[in-house]
C-alpha atoms as a PDB file:
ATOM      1  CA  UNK A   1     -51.201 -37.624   7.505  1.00  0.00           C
ATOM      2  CA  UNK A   2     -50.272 -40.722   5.693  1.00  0.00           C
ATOM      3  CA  UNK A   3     -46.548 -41.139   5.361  1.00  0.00           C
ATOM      4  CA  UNK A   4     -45.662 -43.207   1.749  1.00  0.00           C
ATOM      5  CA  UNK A   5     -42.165 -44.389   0.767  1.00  0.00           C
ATOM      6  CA  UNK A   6     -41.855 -45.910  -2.912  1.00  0.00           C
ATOM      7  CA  UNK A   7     -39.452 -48.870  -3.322  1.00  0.00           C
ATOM      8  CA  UNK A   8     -39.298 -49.444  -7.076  1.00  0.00           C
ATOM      9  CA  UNK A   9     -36.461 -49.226  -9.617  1.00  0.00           C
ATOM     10  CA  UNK A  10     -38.090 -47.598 -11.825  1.00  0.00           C
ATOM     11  CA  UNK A  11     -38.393 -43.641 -11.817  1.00  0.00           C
ATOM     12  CA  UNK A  12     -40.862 -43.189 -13.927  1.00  0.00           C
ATOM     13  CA  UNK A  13     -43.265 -45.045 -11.995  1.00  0.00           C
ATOM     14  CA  UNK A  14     -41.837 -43.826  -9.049  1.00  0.00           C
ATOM     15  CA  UNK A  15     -42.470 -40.023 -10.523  1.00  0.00           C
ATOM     16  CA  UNK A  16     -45.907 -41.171 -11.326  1.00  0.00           C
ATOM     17  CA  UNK A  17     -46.983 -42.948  -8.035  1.00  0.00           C
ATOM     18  CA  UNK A  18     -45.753 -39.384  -6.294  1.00  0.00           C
ATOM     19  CA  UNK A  19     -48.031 -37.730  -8.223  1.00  0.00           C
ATOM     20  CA  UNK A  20     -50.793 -39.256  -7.570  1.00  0.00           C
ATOM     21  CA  UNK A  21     -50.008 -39.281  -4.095  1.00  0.00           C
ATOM     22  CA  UNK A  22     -49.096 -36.021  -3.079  1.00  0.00           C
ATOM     23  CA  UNK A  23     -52.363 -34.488  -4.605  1.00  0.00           C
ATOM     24  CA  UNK A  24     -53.970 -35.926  -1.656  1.00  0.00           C
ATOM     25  CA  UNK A  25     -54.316 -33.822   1.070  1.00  0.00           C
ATOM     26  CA  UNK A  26     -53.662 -36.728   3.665  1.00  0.00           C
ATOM     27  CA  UNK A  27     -50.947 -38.675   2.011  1.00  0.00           C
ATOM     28  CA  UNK A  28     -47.411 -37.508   2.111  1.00  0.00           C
ATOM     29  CA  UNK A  29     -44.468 -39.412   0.335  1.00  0.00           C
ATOM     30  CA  UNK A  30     -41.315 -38.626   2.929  1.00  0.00           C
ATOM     31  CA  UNK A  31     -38.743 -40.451   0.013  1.00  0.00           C
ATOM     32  CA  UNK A  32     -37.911 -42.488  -2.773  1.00  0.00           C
ATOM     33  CA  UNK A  33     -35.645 -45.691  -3.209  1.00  0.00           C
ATOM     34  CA  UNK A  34     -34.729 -47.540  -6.215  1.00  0.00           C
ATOM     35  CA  UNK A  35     -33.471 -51.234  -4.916  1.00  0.00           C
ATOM     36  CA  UNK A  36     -34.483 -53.012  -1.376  1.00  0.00           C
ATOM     37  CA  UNK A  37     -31.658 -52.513   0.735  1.00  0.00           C
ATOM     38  CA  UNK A  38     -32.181 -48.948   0.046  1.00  0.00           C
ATOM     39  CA  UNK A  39     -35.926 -49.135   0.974  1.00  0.00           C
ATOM     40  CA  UNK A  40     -34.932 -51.190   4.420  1.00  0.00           C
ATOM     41  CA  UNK A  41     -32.322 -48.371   5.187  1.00  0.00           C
ATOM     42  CA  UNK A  42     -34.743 -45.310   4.531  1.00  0.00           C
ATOM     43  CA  UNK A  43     -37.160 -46.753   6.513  1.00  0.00           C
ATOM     44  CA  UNK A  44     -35.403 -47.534   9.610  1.00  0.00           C
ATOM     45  CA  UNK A  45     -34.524 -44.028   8.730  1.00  0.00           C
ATOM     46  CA  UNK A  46     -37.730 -42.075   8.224  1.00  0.00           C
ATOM     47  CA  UNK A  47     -40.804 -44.749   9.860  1.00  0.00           C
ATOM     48  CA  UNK A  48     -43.021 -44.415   7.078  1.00  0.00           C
ATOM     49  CA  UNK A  49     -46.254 -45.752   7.835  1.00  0.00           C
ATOM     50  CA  UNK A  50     -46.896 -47.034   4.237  1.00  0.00           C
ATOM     51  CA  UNK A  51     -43.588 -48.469   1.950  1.00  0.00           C
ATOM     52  CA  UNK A  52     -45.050 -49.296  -1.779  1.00  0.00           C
ATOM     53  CA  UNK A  53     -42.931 -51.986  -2.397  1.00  0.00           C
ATOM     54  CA  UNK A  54     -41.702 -53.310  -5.859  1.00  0.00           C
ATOM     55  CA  UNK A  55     -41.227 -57.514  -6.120  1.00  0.00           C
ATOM     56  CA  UNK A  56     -38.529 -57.396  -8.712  1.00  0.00           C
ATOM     57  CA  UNK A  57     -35.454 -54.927  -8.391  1.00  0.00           C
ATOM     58  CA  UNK A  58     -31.482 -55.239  -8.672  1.00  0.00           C
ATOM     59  CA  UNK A  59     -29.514 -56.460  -5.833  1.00  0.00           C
ATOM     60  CA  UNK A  60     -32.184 -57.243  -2.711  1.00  0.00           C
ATOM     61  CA  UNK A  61     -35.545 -57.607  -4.280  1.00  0.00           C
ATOM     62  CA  UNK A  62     -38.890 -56.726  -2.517  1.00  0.00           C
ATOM     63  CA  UNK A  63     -39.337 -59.884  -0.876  1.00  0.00           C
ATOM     64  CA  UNK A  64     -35.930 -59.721   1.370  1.00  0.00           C
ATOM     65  CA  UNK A  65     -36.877 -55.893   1.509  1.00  0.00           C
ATOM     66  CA  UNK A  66     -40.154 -56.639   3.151  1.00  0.00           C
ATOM     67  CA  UNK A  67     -38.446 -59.754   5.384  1.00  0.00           C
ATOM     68  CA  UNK A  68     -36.092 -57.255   6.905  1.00  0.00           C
ATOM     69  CA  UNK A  69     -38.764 -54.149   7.291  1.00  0.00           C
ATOM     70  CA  UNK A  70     -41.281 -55.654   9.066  1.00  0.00           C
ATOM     71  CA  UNK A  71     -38.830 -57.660  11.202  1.00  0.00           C
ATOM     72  CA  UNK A  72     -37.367 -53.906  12.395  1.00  0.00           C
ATOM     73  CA  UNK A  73     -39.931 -51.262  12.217  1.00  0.00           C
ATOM     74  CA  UNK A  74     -43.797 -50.933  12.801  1.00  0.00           C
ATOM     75  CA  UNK A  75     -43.750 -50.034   8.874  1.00  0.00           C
ATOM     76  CA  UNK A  76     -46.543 -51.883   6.695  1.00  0.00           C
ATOM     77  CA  UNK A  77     -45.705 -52.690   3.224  1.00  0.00           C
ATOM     78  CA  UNK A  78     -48.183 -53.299   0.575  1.00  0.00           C
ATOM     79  CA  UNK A  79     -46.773 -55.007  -2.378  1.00  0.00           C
ATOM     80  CA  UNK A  80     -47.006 -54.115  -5.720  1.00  0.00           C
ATOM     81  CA  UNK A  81     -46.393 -56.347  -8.670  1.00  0.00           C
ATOM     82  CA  UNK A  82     -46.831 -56.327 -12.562  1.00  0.00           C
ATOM     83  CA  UNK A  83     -48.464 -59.641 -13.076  1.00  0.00           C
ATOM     84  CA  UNK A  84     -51.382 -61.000 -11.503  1.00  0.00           C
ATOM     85  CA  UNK A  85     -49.813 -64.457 -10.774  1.00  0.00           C
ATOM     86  CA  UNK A  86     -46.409 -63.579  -9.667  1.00  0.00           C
ATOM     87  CA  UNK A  87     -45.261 -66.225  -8.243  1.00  0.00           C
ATOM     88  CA  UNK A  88     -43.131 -63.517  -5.316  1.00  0.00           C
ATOM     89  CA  UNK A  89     -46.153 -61.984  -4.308  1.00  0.00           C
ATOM     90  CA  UNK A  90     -47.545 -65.352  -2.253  1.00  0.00           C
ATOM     91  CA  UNK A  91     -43.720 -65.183  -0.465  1.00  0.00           C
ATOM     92  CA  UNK A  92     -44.346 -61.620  -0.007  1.00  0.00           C
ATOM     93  CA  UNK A  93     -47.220 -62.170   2.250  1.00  0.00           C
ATOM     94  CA  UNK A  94     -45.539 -64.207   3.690  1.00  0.00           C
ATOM     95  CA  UNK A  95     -42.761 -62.018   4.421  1.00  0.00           C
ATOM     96  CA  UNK A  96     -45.185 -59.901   6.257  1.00  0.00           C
ATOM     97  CA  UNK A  97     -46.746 -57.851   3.499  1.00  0.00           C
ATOM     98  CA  UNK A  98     -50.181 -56.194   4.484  1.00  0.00           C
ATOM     99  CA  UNK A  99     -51.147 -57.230   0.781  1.00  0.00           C
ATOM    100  CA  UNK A 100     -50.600 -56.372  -2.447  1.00  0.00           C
ATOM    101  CA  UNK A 101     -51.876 -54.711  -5.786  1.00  0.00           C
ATOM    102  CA  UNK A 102     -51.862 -55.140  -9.696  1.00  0.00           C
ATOM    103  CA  UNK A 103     -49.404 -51.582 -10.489  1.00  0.00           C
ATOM    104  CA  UNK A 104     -52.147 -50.616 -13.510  1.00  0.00           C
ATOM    105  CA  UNK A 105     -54.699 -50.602 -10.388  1.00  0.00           C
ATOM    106  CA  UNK A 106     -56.721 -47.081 -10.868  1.00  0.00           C
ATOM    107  CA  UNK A 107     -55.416 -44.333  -8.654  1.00  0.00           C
ATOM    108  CA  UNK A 108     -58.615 -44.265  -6.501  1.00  0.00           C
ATOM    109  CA  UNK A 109     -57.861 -47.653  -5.677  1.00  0.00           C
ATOM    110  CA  UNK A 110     -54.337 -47.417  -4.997  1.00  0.00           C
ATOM    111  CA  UNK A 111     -55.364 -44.649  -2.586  1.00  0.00           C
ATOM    112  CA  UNK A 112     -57.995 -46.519  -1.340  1.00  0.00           C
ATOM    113  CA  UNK A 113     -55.040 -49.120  -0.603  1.00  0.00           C
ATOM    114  CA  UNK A 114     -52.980 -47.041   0.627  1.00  0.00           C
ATOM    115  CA  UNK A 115     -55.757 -45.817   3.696  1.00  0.00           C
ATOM    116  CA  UNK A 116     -56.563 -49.375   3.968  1.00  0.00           C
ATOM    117  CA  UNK A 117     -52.839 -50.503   5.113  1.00  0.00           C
ATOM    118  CA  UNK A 118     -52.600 -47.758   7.044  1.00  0.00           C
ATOM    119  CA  UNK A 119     -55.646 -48.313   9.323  1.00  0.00           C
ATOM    120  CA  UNK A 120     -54.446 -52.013  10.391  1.00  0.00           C
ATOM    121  CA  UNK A 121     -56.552 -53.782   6.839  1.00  0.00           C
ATOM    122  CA  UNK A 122     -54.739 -55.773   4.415  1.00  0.00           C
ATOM    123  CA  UNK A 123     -55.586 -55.464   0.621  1.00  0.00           C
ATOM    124  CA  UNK A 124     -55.583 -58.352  -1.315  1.00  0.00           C
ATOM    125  CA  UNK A 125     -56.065 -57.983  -5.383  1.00  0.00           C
ATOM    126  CA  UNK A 126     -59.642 -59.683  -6.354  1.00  0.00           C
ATOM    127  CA  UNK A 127     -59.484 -62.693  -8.205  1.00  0.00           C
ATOM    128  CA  UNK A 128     -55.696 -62.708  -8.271  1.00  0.00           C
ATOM    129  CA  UNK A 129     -55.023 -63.662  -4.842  1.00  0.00           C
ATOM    130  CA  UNK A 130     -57.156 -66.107  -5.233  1.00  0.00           C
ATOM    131  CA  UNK A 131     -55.498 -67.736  -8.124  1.00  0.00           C
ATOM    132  CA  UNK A 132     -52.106 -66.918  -7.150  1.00  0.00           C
ATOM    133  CA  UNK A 133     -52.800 -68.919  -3.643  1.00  0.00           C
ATOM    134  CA  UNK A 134     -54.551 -71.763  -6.041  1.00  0.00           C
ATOM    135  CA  UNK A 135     -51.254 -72.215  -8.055  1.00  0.00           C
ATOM    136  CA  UNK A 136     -48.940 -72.632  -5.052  1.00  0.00           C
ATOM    137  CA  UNK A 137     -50.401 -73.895  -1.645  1.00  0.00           C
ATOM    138  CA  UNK A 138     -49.990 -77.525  -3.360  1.00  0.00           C
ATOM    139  CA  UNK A 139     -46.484 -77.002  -3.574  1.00  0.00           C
ATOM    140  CA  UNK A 140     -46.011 -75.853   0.227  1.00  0.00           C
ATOM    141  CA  UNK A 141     -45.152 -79.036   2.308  1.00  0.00           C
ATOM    142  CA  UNK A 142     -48.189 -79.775   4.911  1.00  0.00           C
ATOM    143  CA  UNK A 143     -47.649 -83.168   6.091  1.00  0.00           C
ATOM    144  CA  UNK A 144     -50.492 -82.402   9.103  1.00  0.00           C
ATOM    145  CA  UNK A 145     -53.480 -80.668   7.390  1.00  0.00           C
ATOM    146  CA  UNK A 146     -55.614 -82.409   9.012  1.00  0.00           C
ATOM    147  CA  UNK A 147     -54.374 -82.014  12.735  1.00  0.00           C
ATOM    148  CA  UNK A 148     -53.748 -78.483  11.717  1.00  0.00           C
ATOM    149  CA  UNK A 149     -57.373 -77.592  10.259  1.00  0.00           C
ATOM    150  CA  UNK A 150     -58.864 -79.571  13.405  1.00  0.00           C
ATOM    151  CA  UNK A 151     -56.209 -77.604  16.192  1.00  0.00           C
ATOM    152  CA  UNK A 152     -57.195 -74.346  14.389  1.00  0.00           C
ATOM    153  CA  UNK A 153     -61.394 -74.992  14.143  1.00  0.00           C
ATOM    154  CA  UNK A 154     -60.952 -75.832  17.870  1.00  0.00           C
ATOM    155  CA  UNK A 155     -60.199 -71.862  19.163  1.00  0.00           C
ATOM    156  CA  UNK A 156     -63.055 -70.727  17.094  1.00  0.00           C
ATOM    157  CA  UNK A 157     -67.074 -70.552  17.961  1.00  0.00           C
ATOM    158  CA  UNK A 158     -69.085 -72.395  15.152  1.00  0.00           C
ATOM    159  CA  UNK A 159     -70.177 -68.493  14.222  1.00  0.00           C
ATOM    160  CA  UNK A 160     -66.481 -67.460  14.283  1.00  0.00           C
ATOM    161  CA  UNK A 161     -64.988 -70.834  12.137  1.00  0.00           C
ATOM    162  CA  UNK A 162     -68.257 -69.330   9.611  1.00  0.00           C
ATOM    163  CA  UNK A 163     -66.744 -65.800   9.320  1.00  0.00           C
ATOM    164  CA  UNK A 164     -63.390 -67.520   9.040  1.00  0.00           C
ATOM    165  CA  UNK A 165     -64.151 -69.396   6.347  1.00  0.00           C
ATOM    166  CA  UNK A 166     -65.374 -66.720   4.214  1.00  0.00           C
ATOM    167  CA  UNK A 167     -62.618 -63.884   4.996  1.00  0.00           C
ATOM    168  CA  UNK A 168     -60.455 -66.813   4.014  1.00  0.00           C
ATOM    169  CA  UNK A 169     -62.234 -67.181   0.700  1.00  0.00           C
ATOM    170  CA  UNK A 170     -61.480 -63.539   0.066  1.00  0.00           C
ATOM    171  CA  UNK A 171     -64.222 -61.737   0.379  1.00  0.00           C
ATOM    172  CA  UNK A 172     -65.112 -58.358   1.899  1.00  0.00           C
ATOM    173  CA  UNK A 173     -66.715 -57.655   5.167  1.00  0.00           C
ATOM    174  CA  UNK A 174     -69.890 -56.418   3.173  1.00  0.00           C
ATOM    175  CA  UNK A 175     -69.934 -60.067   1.274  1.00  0.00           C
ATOM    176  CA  UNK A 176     -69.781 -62.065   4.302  1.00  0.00           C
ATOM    177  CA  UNK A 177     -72.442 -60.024   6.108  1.00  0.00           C
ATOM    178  CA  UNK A 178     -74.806 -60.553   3.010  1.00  0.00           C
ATOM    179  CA  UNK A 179     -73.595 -64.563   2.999  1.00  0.00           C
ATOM    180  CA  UNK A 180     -74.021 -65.055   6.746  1.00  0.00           C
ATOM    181  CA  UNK A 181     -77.076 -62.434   7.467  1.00  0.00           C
ATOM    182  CA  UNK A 182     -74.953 -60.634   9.741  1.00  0.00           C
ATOM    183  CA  UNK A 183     -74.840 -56.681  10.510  1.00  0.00           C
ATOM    184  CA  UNK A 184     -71.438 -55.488   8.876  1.00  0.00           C
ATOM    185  CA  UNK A 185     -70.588 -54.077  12.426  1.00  0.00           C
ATOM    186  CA  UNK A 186     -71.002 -57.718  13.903  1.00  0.00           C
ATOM    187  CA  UNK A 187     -68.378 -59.218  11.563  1.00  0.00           C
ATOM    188  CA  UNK A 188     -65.997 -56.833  11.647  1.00  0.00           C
ATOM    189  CA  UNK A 189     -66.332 -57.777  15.742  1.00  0.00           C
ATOM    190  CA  UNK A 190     -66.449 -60.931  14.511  1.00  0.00           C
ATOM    191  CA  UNK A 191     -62.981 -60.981  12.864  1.00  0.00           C
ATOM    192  CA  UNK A 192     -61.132 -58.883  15.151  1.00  0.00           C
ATOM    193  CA  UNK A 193     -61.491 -62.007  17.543  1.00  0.00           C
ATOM    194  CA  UNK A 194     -60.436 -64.440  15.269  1.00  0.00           C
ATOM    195  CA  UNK A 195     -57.459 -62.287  14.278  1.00  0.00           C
ATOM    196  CA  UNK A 196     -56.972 -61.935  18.384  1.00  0.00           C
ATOM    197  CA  UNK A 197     -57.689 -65.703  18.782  1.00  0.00           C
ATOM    198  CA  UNK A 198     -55.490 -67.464  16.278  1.00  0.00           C
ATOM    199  CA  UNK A 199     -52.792 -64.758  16.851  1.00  0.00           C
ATOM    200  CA  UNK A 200     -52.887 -62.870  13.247  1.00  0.00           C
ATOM    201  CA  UNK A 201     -51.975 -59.916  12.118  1.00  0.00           C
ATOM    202  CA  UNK A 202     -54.517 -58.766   9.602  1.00  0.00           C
ATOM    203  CA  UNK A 203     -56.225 -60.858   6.916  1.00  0.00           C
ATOM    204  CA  UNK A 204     -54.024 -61.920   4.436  1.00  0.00           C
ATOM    205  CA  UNK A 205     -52.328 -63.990   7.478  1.00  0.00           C
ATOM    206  CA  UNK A 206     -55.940 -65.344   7.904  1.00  0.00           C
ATOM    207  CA  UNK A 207     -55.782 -66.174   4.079  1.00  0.00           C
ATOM    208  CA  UNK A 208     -52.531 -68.027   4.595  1.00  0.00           C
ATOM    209  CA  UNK A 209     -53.103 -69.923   7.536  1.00  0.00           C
ATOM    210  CA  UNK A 210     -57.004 -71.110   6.270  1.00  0.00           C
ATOM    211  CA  UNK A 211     -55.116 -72.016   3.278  1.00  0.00           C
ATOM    212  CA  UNK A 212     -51.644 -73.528   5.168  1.00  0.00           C
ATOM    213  CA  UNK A 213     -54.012 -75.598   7.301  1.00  0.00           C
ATOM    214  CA  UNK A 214     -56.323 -76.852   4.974  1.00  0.00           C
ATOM    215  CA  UNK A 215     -59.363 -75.250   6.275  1.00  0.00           C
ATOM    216  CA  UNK A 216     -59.552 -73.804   2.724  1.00  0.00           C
ATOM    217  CA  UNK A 217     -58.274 -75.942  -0.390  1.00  0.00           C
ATOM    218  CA  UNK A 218     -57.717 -74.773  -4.144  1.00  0.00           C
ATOM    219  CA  UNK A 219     -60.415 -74.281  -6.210  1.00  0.00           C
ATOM    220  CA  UNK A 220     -62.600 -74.462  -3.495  1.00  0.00           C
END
């Protein structure tokens, strides 16, 4: 059994994610909260293994909310956010979010998100993570790129910096295996070292850091 909390302030959507939820037979929603420093305080409280966390709320928002949750509890959070470029989800990652996802996503694939989180994966929104992360890696200061990209290439085999590059580039274990001619088995091994190797915690870290180190640049 999966065990949900929403973070949201709004109760209709709130009313609406539980509905959705709890007619799965493996998902369970254990509460509700309607700002962040309610959300950090239920789950220090109730160890959800899922919190469906809003960006933008009254008093602590989602990002501070996600700061303080993953820096207490062994809680993932997956973000959820209105707009497709919002320029808190990128912080939210990294915050520690185990992704994030557009709020008119289908049901199946907020599901689907859920399960993902909740099995170690991260879920990243197609297309919009990869503009989001377009818009603002320029502004994040990076003096040593270049030091960085070669320090980070150095712990990985040329067939691991391959895989690297194209979870970093978004796409889905199925992708790279087609892109690489690789068994789907073999790069999930594949990128369970590199997460191992360069210390990660799922892949949206590996998005950040390919992107933070210049391994990956915008629009590339």
């Amino acid at each position: 059994m999966i065990r949900v909390l929403l973070v949201d302030d709004q109760s209709l959507l709130r009313m609406g994610f539980r509905m959705i939820l709890e007619a799965e037979p493996d998902i369970e929603v254990v509460g509700e909260a309607a700002d962040g420093a309610t959300g950090v305080r239920m789950t220090s409280a109730l160890r959800p293994d899922v919190v469906l966390m809003d960006v933008r709320m009254p008093g602590m928002d989602g990002i501070q909310a996600t700061a303080s949750i993953i820096a207490d509890s062994a809680s993932k959070v997956l973000i959820l956010t209105t707009f497709d470029l919002d320029e808190y989800v990128f912080a939210g990652l990294k915050a520690g979010a185990s992704g994030f996802l557009l709020k008119d996503a289908p049901p199946a694939e907020l599901l689907a998100a859920i399960r993902a989180v909740a099995g170690g994966d991260a879920v990243l929104a197609p297309t919009a993570t990869r503009r989001l992360i377009d818009q603002f890696v320029p502004l994040l200061p990076d003096p040593g790129q270049q030091t960085g990209r070669d320090a980070l290439l150095s712990k990985l085999t040329d067939r691991e910096q391959a895989v690297f590059a194209q979870l970093a580039a978004g796409r889905s274990n199925r992708e790279i295996a087609a892109e690489l001619h690789l068994s789907e088995g073999t790069v999930k091994i594949h990128i369970g070292r590199i997460l191992a190797k360069l210390d990660l915690r799922d892949r949206v870290q590996a998005v950040v850091l390919a992107y933070e180190s210049g391994l990956i640049t915008p629009g590339s």
